[in-house]
Protein backbone atom coordinates (compact mmCIF):
# COMPACT_ATOMS: atom_id res chain seq x y z
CA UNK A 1 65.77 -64.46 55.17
CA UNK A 2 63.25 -64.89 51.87
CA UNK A 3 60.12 -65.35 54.05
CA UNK A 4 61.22 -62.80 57.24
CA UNK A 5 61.69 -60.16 53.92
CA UNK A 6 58.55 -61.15 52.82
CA UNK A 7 56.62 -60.90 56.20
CA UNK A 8 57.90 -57.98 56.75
CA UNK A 9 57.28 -55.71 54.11
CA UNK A 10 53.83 -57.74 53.96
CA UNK A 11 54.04 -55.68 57.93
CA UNK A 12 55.02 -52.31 57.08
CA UNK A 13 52.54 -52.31 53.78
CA UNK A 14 49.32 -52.69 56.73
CA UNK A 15 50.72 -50.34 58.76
CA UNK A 16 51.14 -47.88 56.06
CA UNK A 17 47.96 -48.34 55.23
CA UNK A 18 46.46 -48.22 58.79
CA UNK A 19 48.02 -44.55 59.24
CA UNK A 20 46.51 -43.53 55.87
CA UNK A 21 43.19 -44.33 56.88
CA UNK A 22 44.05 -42.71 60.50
CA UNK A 23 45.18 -39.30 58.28
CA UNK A 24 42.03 -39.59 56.42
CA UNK A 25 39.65 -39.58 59.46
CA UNK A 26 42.01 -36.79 61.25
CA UNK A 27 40.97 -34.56 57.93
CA UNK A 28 37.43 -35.40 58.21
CA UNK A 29 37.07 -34.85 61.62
CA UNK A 30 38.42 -31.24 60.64
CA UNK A 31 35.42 -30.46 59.10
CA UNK A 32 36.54 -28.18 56.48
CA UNK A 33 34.82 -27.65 53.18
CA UNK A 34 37.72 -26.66 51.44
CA UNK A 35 38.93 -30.24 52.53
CA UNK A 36 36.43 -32.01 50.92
CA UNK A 37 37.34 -32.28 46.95
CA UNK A 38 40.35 -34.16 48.51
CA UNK A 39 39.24 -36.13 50.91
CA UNK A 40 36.68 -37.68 48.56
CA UNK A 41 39.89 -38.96 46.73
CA UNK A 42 41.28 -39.85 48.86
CA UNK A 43 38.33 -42.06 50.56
CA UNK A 44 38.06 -43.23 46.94
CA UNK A 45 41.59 -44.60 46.97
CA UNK A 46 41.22 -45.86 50.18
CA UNK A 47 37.65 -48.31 49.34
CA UNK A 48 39.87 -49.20 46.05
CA UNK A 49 43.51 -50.17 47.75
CA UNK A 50 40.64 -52.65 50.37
CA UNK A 51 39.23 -54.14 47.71
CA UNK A 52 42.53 -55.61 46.81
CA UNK A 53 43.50 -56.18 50.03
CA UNK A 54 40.39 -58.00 51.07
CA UNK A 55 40.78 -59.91 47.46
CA UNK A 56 44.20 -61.15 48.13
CA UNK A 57 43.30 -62.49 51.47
CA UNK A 58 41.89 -65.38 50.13
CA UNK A 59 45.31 -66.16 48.78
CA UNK A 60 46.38 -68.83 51.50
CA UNK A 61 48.50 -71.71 49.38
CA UNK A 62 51.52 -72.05 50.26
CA UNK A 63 52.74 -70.98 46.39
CA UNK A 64 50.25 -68.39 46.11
CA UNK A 65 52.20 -65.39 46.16
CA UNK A 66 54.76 -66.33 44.22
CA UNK A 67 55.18 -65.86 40.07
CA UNK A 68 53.23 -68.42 37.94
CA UNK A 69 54.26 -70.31 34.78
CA UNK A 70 51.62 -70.26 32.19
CA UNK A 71 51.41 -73.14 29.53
CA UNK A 72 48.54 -73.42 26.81
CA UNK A 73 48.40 -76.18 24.25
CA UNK A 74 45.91 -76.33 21.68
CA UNK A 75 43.83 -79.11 21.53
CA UNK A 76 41.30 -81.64 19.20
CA UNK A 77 40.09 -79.14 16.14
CA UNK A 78 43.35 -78.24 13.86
CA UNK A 79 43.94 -74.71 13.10
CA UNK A 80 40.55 -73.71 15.00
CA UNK A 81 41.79 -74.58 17.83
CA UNK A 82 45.54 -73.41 17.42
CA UNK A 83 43.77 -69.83 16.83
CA UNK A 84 41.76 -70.68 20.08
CA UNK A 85 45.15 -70.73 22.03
CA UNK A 86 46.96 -67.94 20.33
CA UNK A 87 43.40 -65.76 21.32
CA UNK A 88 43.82 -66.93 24.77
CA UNK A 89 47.89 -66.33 24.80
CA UNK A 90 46.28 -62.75 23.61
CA UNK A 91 43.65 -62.47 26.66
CA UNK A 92 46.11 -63.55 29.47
CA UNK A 93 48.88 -60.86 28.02
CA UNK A 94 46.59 -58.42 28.06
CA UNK A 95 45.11 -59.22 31.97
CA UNK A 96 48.75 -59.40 32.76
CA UNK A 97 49.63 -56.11 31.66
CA UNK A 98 46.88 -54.37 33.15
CA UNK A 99 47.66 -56.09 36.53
CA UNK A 100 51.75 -55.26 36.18
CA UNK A 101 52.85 -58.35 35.79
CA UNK A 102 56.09 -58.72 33.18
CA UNK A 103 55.39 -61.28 31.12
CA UNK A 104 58.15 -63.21 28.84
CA UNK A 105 57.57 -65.95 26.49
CA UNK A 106 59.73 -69.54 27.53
CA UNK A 107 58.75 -71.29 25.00
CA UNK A 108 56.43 -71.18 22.01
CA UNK A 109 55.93 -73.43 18.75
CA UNK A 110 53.45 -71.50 16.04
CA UNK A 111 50.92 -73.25 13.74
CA UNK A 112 51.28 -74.28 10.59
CA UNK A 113 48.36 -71.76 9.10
CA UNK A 114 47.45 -69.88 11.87
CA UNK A 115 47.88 -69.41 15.49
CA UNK A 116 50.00 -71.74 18.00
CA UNK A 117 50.37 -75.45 19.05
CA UNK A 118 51.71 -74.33 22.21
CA UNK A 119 53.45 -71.42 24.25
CA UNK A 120 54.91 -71.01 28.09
CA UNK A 121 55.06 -67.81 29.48
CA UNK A 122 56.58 -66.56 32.95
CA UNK A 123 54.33 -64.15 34.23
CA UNK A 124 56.48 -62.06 37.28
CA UNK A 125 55.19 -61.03 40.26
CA UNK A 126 53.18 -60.93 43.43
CA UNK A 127 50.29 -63.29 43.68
CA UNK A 128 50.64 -63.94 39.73
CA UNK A 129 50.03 -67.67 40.48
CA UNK A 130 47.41 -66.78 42.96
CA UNK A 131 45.52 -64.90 40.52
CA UNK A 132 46.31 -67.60 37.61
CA UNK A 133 45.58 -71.20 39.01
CA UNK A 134 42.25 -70.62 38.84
CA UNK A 135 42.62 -70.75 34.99
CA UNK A 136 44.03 -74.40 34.97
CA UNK A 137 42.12 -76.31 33.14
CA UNK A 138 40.29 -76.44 29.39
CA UNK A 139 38.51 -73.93 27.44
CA UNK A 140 36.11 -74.39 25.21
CA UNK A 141 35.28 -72.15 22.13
CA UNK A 142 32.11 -71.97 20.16
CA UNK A 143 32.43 -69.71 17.36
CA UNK A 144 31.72 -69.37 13.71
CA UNK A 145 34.80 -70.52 12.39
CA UNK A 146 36.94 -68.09 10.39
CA UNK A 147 38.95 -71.00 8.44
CA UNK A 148 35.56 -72.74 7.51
CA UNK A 149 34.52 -71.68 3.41
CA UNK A 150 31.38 -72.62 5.05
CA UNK A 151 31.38 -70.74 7.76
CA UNK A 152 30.08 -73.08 10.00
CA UNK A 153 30.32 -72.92 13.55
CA UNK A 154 32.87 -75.07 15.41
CA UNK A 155 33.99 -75.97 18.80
CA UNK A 156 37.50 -75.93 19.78
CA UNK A 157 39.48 -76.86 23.09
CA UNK A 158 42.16 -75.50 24.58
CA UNK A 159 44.53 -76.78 27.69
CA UNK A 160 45.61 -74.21 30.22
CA UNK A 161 48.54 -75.17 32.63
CA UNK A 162 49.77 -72.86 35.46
CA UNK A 163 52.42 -73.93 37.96
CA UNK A 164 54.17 -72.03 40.48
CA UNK A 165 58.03 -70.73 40.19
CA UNK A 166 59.54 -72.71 42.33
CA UNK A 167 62.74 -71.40 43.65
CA UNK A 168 65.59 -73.33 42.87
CA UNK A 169 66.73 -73.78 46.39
CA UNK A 170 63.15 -75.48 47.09
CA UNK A 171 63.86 -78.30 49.59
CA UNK A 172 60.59 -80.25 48.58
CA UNK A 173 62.02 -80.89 44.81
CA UNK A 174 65.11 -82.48 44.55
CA UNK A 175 66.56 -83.30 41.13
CA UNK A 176 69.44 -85.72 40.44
CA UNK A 177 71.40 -84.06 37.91
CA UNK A 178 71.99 -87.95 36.37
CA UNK A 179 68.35 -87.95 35.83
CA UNK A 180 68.20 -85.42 33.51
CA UNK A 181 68.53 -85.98 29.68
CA UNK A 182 70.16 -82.51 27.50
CA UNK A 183 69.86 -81.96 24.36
CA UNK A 184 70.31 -78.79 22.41
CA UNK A 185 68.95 -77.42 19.08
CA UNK A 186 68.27 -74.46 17.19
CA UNK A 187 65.48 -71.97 18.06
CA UNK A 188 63.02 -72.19 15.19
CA UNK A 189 60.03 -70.16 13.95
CA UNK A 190 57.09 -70.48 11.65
CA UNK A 191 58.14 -72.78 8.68
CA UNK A 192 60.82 -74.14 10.36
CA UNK A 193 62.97 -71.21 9.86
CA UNK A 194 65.96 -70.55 11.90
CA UNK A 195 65.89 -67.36 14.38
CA UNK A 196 69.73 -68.21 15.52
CA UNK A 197 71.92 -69.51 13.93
CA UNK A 198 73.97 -70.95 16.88
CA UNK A 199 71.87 -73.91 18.78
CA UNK A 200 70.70 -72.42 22.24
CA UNK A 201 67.24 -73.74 22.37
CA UNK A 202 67.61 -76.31 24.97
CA UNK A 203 65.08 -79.90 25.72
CA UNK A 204 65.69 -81.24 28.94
CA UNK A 205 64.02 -85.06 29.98
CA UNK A 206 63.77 -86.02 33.06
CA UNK A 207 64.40 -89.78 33.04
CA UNK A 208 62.28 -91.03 35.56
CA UNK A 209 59.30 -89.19 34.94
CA UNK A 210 59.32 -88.83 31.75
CA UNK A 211 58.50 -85.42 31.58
CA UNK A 212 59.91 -82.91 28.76
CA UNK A 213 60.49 -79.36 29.17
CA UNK A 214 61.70 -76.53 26.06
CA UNK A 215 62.83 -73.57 26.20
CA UNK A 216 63.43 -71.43 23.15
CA UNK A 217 63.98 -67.99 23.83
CA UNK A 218 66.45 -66.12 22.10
CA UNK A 219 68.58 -65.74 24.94
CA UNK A 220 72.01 -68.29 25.67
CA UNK A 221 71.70 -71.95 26.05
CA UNK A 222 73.02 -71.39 29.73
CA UNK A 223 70.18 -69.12 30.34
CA UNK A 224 67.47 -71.52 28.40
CA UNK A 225 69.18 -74.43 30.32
CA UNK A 226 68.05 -72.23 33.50
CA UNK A 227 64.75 -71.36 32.64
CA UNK A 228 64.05 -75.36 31.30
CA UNK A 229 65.62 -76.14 35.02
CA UNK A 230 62.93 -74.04 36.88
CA UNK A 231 59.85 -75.49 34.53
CA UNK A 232 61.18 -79.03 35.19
CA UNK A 233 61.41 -78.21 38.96
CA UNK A 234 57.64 -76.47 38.84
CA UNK A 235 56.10 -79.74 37.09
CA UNK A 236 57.74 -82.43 39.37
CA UNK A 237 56.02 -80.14 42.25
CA UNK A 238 52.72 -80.68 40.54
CA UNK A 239 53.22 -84.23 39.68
CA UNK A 240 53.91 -84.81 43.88
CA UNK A 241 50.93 -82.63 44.72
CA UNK A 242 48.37 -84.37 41.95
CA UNK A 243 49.74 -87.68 43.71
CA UNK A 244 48.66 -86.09 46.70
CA UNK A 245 45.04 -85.23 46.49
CA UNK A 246 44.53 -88.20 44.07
CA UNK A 247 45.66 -90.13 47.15
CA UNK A 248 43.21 -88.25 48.98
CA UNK A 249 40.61 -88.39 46.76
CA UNK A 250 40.72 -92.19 46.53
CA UNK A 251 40.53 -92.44 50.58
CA UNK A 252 37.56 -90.42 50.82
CA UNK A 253 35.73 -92.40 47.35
CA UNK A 254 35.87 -89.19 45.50
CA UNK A 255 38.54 -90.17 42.73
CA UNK A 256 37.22 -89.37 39.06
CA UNK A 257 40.63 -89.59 36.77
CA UNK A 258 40.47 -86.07 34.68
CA UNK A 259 39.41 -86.27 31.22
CA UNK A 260 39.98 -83.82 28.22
CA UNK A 261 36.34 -82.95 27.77
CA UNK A 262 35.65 -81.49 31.10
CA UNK A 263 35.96 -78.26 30.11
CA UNK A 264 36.33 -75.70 33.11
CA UNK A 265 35.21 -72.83 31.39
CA UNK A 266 32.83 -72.16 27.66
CA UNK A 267 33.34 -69.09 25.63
CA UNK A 268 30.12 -69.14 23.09
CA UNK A 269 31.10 -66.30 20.30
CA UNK A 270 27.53 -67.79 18.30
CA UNK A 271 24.81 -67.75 18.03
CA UNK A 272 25.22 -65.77 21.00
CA UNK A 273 27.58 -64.33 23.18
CA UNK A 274 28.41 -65.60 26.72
CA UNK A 275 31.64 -66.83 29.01
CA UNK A 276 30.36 -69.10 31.70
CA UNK A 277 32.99 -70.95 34.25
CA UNK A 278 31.32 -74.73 34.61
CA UNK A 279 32.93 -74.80 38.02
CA UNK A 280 31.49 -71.32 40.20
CA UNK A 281 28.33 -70.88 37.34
CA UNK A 282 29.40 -67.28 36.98
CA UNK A 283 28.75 -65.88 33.52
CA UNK A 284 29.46 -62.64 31.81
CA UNK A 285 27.81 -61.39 28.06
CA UNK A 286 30.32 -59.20 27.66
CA UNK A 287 32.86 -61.80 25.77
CA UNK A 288 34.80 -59.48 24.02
CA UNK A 289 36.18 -58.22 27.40
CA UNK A 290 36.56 -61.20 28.75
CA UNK A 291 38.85 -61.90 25.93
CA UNK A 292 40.49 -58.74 26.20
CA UNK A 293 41.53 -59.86 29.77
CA UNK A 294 38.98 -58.95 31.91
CA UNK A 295 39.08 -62.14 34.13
CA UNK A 296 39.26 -61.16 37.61
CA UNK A 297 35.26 -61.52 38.54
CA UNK A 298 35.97 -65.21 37.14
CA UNK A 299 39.20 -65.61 39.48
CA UNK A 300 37.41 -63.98 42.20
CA UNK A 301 34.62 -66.58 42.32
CA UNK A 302 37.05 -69.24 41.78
CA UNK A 303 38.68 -68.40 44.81
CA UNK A 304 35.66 -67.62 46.62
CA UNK A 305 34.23 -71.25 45.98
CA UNK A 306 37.62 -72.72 46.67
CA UNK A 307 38.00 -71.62 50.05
């Protein structure tokens, strides 16, 4: 019933769209002057609504329209680089709002000076992890560094994670509930300063993996507990698939393991300013608006290339 929803309003939205355009030509075909102011609006609405049709046609995985889970971990280069990943927590809020995507932070622990060790975010809605997994990966900073009496510049590295929300009634996952490790705690802050009293943070372990999910929020433990559940559920899935193509990989002699320093994407702040993706060569020298979220030319070629 998900999917035949899903088709069909995916249906109704084309066909809504096909009689718009058919209204729009019936008007011009009218030839009337006093017509025109509005039909030019309405052609402009038209070429925009196409553009993001033809855009999210290239979204063909089979988790692409679904909402994404966004992790970022700072990397090598102390509080440099814990700034680095609060200013890219910053620039993928800020693309998310202008895209209408509701955002909520999972999980986050802050650094000890400045910025953040780590945060997960669920970003909700259509195609959020279509748009996103092109951003999986790490991002490089070269900046004059704020925290340096020197001021010298510094690079620092960032790790960007985005996995899919997978529903819990997902037939491909299955978890054994004897697998999984619970332990609960209090939420905590900056300084290690308590924001509940009661302990509803929540750290589950999946035995036979090994993997360990948090989830902090100030919400209940039962609703942490859920939220920790779907995580767990979304990094098994990419554990199975990363199995998959490194299966692949090593059939057709392609295999190189992943290593921290191959850095997807470079954000130079000095001596001068460009944003260059390593894996499309698109660039922009507008890096302020990158960082103010202006990412989807850099998703666009991603997907473009990926196709």
């Amino acid at each position: 019933m998900k999917q035949y929803n899903a088709v069909k309003t995916e249906v109704e939205s084309w066909r809504n769209f096909s009689r718009r355009l058919h209204d729009a030509l019936e008007l011009a075909r009218m030839e009337d002057e006093s017509l025109r102011e509005e039909l030019e609006s309405e052609i402009a609405a038209i070429e925009a609504e196409l553009e993001k049709r033809s855009f999210t046609t290239m979204f063909s995985g089979k988790y692409d329209s679904d909402s994404a889970i966004l992790a970022i971990h700072a990397g090598a280069g102390g509080t440099d680089s814990q700034d680095w990943a609060a200013m890219l927590q910053r620039m993928y809020l800020r693309w998310a709002e202008a895209h209408g995507y509701e955002t909520e932070i999972l999980d986050m622990t802050e650094g000890e000076e400045a910025g953040i060790k780590s945060v997960t975010i669920a970003v909700n809605g259509e195609y959020a992890y279509g748009y996103l997994r092109s951003e999986k990966g790490v991002h490089r900073l070269v900046r004059l560094s704020p925290f340096d009496a020197a001021h010298r510049r510094h690079t620092s590295f960032a790790l960007v994670e985005v996995l899919p929300q997978v529903a819990m009634d997902d037939a491909e996952i299955e978890i054994d509930p004897s697998d999984i490790k619970m332990d609960v705690y209090r939420s905590s802050g900056a300084g290690g300063q308590n924001v509940q009293k009661n302990a509803t943070a929540v750290r589950l372990t999946h035995i036979p993996t090994g993997i360990v999910v948090t989830c902090q929020n100030e919400r209940s433990q039962t609703q942490n507990r859920e939220f920790a559940m779907r995580i767990l559920r979304a990094r098994l899935l990419e554990l199975k698939q990363a199995e998959k193509e490194e299966e692949r990989a090593i059939l057709r002699g392609e295999y190189t393991k992943a290593e921290w320093g191959s850095q997807i994407r470079s954000y130079v702040l000095h001596p001068y300013q460009l944003v260059k993706d390593h894996r499309t060569e698109y660039e922009s020298g507008n890096a302020q608006a990158v960082l103010d979220g202006e990412l989807n030319e850099f998703m666009e070629a991603y997907l473009r290339s990926a196709k």
